[in-house]
Protein backbone atom coordinates (compact mmCIF):
# COMPACT_ATOMS: atom_id res chain seq x y z
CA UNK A 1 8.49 20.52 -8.81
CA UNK A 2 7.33 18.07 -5.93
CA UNK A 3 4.61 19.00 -3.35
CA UNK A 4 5.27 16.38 -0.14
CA UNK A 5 2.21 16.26 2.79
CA UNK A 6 3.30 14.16 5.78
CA UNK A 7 1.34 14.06 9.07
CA UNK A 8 2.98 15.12 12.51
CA UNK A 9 2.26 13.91 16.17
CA UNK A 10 2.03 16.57 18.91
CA UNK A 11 1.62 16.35 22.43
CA UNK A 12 -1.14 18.57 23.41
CA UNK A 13 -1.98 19.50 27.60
CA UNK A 14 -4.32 22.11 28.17
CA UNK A 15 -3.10 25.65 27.17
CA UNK A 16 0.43 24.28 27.33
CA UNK A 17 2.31 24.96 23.33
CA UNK A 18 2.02 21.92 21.61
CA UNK A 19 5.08 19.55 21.91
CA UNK A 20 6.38 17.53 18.61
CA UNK A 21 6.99 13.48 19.22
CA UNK A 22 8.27 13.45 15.60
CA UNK A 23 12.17 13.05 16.66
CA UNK A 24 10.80 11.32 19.66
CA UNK A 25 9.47 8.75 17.46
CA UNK A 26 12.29 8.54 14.90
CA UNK A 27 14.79 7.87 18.05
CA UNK A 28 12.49 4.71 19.19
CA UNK A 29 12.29 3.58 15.44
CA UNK A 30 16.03 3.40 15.01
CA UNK A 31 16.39 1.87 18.80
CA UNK A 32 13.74 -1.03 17.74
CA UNK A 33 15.72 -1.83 14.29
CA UNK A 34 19.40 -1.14 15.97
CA UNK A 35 19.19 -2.63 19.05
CA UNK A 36 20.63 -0.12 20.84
CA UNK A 37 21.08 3.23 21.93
CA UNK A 38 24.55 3.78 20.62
CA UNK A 39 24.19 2.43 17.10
CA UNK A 40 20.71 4.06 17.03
CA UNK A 41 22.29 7.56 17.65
CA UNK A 42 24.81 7.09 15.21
CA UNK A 43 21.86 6.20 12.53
CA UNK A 44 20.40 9.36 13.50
CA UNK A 45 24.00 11.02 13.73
CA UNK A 46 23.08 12.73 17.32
CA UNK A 47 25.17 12.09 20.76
CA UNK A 48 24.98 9.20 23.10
CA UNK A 49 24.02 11.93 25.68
CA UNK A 50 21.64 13.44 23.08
CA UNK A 51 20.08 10.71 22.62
CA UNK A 52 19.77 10.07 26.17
CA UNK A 53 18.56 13.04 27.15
CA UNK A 54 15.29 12.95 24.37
CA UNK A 55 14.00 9.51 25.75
CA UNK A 56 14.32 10.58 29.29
CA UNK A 57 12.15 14.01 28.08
CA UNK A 58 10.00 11.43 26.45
CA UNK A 59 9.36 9.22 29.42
CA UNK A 60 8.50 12.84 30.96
CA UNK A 61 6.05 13.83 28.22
CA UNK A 62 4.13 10.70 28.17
CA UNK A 63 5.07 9.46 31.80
CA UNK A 64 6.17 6.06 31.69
CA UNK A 65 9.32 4.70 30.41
CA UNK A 66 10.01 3.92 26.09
CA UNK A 67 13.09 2.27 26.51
CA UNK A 68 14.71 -0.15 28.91
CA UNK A 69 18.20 -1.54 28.57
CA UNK A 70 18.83 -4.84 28.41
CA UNK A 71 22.08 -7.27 29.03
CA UNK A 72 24.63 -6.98 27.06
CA UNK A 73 24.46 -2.99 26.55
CA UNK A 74 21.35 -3.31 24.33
CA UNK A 75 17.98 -1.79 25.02
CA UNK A 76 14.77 -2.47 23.70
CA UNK A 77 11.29 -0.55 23.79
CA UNK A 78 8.84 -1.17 26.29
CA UNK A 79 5.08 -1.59 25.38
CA UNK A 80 4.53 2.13 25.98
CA UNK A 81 7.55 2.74 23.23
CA UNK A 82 6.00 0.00 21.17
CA UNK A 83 2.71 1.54 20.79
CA UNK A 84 3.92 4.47 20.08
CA UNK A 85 5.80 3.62 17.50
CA UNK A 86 3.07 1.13 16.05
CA UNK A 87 0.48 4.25 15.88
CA UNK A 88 3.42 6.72 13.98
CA UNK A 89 3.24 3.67 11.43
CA UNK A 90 -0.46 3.27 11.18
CA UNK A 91 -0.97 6.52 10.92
CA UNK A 92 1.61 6.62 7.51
CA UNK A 93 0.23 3.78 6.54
CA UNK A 94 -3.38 4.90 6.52
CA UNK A 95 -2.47 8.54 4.99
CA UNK A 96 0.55 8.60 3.00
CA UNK A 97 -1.12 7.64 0.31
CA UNK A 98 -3.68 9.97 0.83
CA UNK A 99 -1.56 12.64 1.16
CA UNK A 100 1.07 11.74 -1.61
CA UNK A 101 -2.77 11.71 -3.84
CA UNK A 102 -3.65 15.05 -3.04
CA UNK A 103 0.36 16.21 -3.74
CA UNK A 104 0.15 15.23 -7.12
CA UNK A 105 -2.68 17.13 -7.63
CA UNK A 106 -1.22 20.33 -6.35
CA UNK A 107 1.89 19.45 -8.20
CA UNK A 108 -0.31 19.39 -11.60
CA UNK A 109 -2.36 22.34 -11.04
CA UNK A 110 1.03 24.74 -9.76
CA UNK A 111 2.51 23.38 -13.34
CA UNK A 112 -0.28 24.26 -15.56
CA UNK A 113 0.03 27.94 -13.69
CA UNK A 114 3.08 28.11 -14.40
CA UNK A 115 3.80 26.98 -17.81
CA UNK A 116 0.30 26.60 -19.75
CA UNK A 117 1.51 23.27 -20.45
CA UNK A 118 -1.30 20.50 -20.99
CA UNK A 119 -2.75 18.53 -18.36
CA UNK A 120 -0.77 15.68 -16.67
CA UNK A 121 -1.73 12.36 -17.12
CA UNK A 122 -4.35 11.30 -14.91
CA UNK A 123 -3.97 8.06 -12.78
CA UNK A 124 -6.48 6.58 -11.30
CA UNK A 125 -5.45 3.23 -8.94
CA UNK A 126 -5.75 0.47 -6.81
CA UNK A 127 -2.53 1.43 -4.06
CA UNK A 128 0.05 -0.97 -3.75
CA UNK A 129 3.43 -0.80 -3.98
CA UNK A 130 4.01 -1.30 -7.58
CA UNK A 131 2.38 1.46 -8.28
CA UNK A 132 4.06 3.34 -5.20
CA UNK A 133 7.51 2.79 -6.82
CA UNK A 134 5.67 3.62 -10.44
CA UNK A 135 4.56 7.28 -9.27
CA UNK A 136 8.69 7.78 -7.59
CA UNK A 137 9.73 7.02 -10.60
CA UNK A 138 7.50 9.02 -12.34
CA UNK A 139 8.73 11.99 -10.40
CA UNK A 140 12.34 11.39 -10.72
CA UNK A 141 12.16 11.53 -14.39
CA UNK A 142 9.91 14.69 -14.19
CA UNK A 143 6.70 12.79 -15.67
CA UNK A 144 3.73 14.81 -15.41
CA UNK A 145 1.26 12.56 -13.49
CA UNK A 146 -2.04 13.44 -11.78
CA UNK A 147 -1.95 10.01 -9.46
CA UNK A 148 -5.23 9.26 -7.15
CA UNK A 149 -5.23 6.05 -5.39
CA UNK A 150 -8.87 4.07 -5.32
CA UNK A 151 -10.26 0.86 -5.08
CA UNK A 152 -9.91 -0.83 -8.43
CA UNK A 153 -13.96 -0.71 -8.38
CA UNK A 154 -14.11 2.86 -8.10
CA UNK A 155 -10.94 3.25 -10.35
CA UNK A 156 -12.70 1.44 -13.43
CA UNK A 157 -15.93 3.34 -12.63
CA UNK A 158 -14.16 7.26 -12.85
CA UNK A 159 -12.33 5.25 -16.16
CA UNK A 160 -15.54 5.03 -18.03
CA UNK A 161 -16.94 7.99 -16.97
CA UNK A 162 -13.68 9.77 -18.63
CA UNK A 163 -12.67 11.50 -15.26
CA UNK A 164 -8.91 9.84 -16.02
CA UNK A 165 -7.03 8.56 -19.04
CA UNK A 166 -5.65 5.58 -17.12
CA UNK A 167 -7.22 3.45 -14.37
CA UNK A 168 -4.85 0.60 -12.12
CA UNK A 169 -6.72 -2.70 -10.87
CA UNK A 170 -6.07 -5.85 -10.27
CA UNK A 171 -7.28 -9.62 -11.29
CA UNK A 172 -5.85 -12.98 -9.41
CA UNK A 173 -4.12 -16.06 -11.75
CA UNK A 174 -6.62 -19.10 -11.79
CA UNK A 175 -9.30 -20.08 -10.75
CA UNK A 176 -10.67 -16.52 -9.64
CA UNK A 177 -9.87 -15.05 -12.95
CA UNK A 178 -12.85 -15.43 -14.02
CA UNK A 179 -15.45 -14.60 -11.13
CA UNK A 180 -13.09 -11.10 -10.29
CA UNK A 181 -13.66 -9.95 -14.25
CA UNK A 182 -17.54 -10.82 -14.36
CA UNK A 183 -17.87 -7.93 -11.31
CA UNK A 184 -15.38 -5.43 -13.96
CA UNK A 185 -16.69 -6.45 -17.21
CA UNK A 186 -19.74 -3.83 -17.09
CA UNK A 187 -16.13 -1.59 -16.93
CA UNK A 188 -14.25 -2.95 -19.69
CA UNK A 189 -14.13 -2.85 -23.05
CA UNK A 190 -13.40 -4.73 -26.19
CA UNK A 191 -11.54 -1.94 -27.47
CA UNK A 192 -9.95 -0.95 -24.53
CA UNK A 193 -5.66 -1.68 -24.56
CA UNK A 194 -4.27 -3.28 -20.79
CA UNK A 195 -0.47 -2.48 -20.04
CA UNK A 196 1.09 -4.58 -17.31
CA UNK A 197 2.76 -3.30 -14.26
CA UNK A 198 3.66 -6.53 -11.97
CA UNK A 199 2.41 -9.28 -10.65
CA UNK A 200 2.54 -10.50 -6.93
CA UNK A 201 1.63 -12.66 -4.07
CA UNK A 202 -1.61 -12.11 -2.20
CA UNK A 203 -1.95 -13.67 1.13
CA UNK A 204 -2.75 -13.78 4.85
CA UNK A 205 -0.56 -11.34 6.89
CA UNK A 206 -0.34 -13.01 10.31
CA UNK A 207 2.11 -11.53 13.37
CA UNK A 208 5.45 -12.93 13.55
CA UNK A 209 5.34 -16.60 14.61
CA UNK A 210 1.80 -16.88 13.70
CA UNK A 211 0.67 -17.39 16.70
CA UNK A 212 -3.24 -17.97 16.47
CA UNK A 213 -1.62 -20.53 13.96
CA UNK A 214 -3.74 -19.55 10.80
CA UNK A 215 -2.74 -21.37 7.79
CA UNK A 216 -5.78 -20.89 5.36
CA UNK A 217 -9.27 -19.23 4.91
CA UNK A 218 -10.87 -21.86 7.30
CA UNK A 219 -8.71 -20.89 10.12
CA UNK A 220 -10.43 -17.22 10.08
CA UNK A 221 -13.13 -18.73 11.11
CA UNK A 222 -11.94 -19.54 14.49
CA UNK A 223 -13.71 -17.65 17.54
CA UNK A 224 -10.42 -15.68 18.87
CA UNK A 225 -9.50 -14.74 15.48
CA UNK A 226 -10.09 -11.36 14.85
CA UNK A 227 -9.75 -10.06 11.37
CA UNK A 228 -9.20 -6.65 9.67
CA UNK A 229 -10.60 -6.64 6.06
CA UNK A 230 -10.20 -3.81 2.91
CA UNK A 231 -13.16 -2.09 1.83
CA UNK A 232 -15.99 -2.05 0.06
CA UNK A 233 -14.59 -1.68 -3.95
CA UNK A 234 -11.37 -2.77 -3.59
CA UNK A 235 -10.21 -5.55 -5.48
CA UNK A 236 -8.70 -7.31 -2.47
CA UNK A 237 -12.18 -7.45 -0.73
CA UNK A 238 -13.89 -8.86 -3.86
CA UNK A 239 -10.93 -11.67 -3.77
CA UNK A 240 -11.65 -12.03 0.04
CA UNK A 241 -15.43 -12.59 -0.82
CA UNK A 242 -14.36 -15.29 -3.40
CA UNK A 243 -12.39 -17.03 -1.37
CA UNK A 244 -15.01 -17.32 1.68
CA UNK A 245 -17.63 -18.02 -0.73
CA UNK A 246 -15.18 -21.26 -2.11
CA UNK A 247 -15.09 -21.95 1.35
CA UNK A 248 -18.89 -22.02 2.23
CA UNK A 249 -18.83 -19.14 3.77
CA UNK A 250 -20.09 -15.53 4.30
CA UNK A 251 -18.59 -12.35 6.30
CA UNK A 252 -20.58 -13.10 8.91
CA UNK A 253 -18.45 -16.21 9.64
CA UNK A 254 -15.67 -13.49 10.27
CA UNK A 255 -14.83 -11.80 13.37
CA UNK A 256 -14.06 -8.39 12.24
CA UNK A 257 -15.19 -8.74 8.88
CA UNK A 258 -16.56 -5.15 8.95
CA UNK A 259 -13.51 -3.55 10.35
CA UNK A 260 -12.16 -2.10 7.69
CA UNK A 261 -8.28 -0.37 6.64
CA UNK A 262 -7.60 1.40 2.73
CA UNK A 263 -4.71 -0.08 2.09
CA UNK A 264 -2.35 -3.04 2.13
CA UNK A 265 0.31 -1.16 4.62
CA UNK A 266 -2.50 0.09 7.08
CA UNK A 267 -3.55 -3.50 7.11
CA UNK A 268 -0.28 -4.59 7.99
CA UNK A 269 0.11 -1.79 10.36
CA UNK A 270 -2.85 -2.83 12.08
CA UNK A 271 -1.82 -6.01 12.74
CA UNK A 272 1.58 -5.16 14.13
CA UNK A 273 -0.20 -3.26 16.97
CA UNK A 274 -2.22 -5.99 18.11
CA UNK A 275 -5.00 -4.53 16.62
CA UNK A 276 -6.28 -7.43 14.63
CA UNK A 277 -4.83 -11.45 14.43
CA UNK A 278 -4.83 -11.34 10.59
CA UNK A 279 -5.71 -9.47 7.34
CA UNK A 280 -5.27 -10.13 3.15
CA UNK A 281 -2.96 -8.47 1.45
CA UNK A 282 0.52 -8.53 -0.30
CA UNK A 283 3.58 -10.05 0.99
CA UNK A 284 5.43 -6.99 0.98
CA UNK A 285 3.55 -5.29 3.10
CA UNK A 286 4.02 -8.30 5.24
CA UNK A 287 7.71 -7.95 4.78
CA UNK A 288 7.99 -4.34 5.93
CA UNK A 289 5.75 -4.80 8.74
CA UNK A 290 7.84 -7.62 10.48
CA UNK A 291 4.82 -10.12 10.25
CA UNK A 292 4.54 -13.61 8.77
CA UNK A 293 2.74 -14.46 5.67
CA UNK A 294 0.70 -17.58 3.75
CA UNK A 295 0.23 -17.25 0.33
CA UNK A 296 -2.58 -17.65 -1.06
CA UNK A 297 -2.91 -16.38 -4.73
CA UNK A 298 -1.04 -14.86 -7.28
CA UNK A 299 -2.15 -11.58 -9.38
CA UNK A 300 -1.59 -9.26 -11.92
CA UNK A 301 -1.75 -5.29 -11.68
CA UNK A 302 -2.82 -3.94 -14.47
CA UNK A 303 -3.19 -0.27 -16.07
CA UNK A 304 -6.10 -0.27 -18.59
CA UNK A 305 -6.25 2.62 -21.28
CA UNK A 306 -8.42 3.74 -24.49
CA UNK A 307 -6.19 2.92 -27.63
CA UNK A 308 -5.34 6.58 -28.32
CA UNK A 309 -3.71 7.37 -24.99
CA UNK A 310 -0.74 4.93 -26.09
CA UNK A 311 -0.14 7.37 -28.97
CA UNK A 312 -0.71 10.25 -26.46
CA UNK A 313 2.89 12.23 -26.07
CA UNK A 314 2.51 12.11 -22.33
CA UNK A 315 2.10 8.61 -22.28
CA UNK A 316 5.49 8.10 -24.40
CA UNK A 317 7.61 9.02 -21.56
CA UNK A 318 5.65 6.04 -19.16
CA UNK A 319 6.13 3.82 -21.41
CA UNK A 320 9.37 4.26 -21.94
CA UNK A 321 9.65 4.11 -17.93
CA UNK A 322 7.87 1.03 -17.46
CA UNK A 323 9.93 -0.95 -20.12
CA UNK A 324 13.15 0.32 -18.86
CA UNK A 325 15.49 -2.23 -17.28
CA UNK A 326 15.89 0.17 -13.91
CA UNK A 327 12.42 -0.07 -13.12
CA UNK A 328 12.05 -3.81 -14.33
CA UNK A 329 15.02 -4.43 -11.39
CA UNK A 330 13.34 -1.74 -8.96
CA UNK A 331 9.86 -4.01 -9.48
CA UNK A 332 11.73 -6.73 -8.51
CA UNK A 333 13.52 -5.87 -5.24
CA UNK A 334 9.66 -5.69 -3.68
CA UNK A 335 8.68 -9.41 -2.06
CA UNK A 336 6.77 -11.12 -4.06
CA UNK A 337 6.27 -9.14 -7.15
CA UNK A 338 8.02 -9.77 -10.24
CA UNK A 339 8.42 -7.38 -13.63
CA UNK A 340 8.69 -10.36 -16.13
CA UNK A 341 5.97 -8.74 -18.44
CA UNK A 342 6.17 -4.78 -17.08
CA UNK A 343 5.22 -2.82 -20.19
CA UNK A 344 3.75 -5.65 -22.20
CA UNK A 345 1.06 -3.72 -24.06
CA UNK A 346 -2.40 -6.15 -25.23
CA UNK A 347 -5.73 -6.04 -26.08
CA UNK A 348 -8.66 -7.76 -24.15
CA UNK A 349 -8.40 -10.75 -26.08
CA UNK A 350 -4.91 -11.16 -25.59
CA UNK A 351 -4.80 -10.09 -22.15
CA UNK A 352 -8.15 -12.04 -21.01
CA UNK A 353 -8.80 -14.93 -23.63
CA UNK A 354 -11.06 -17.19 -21.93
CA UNK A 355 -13.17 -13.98 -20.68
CA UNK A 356 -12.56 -11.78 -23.59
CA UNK A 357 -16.29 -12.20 -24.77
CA UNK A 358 -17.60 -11.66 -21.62
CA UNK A 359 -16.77 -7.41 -21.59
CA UNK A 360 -18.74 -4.40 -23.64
CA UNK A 361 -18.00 -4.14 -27.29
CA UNK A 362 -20.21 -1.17 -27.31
């Protein structure tokens, strides 16, 4: 069973019936990644005169022109047909994950009506797309997962109040290692098992060509910079903090350090409009967006459980999923993640030696 919720643009005009932009939008998507009209029709296996005919209804709807064609028998969208299509992706980007949170609820509380069986697995996590491509997975193999995506914050804090059996955040490699798990170690505990799920790049997402030419943390700073930032309790804003504080710096030093987006792909989203001049966040988010990216960091994600859920027989079947060579390869094709210790089960000690002391034995 699989619940899907997906948001819809209308045209609305007075009393007029409502008018769907959904195909609208779909037919300027596969014009901006095709190049033109013909090979976008065949994508979207409608006419030449179909296709046609829906962008000139389009250019009625909204009036002004989406597409122009260009030398050579190619077409391109114009900045009407780019913003359009730049709000149908920061809309997904800002609810999907949302959405796909409250399907997997639904999904768990139609099975329990249906069968009596025992709850699903509750997942509590920071998004990203690790654990994006964990929860399809999931699904395909009919794993019975209750995901809800939070900040890692607020993930570790419904954790120890026992309001899930396993809670997703994420620590950077280094030098920040140490700083990021002082603000969790009121969450963790000595006795408390971390499995791994990837690690990746964290960086600055910057539009294609860079061109407010930002290269590090200092270059936020400038004046015409404006910046979108992740909120309060996510993991990425504590890093953020970090890494102005290394710098000498506070969030007042940043242009738009209040303006805030939940996740990695509404960040990126939000820069591809025009909306902001750079954001943190993971390089493939950067990837899918079309921007350009500067690492800065490197991380690992990280699913933290109580020793008795790895015995638990609906954990088996996750286990088994995240040790599995097809999701090990599936980690893999995402930029800048890699699945070299995906399923490594440790303790604290193991997985935090220098810190281990530093988190709750009691």
């Amino acid at each position: 069973m699989k619940i899907e919720i997906r948001p819809s643009l209308y045209l609305v005009d007075g009393e007029a019936k409502p008018v769907s932009l959904v195909r609208g939008v779909q037919l300027l998507r596969a014009v901006e990644d095709a190049g033109n009209l013909q090979a976008a029709s065949r994508i979207l296996g409608i006419s030449y005169r179909h296709a046609w005919n829906a962008l000139a209804e389009l250019d009625t709807l909204l009036g002004g022109r989406v597409v122009e064609k260009t030398r050579g028998r190619g077409a391109e969208l114009t900045e009407l047909g780019r913003r359009l299509v730049g709000a149908q992706k920061l809309i997904h980007a800002r609810v999907d994950p949302l959405f796909d949170s409250m399907a997997t609820e639904i999904e768990a509380e139609l099975r329990a009506a249906v069968s009596q069986e025992r709850h699903a697995l509750k997942v509590y996590a920071s998004h990203g797309f690790a654990i994006e491509a964990f929860s399809r997975a999931a699904q395909r193999r009919g794993i019975a997962l209750e995901m809800s995506y939070r900040g890692s914050v607020e993930a570790l804090n419904a954790f120890n109040r026992g309001n899930c059996d396993v809670a997703g955040f994420h620590v950077p490699i280094g030098a920040l290692e140490g700083p990021v798990l002082a603000q969790f170690s009121r969450l963790l505990h000595a006795n408390h098992r971390i499995v791994s799920l990837a690690t990746r790049r964290q960086g600055i997402m910057v539009a294609k060509g860079n061109p407010r030419h930002i290269w590090g943390i200092q270059d936020l700073m400038q004046p015409d910079v404006q910046f979108v930032n992740r909120q309060q309790g996510s993991g990425t804003r504590a890093i953020f903090d970090l890494l102005l504080a290394q710098a000498g710096k506070s969030g007042r030093d940043i242009n738009g350090y209040e303006n805030v987006e939940l996740t990695h792909a509404a960040i990126a989203a939000y820069i591809l409009c025009g909306k902001a001049d750079a954001g943190l966040g993971v390089e493939t988010a950067a990837r899918r967006f079309d921007l350009d990216f500067v690492p800065l960091l490197s991380e690992r994600y990280l699913f933290v459980c109580r020793p008795g859920v790895l015995d638990d027989p609906r954990f088996t079947p996750v286990m088994a999923l995240l040790q599995s060579s097809e999701f090990r390869a599936e980690i893999n094709t995402l930029p800048g993640y890699d699945a070299v210790d995906t399923g490594t089960v440790s303790t604290m000690r193991e997985a935090f030696p220098p810190f281990a002391g530093t988190v709750r034995k009691s």
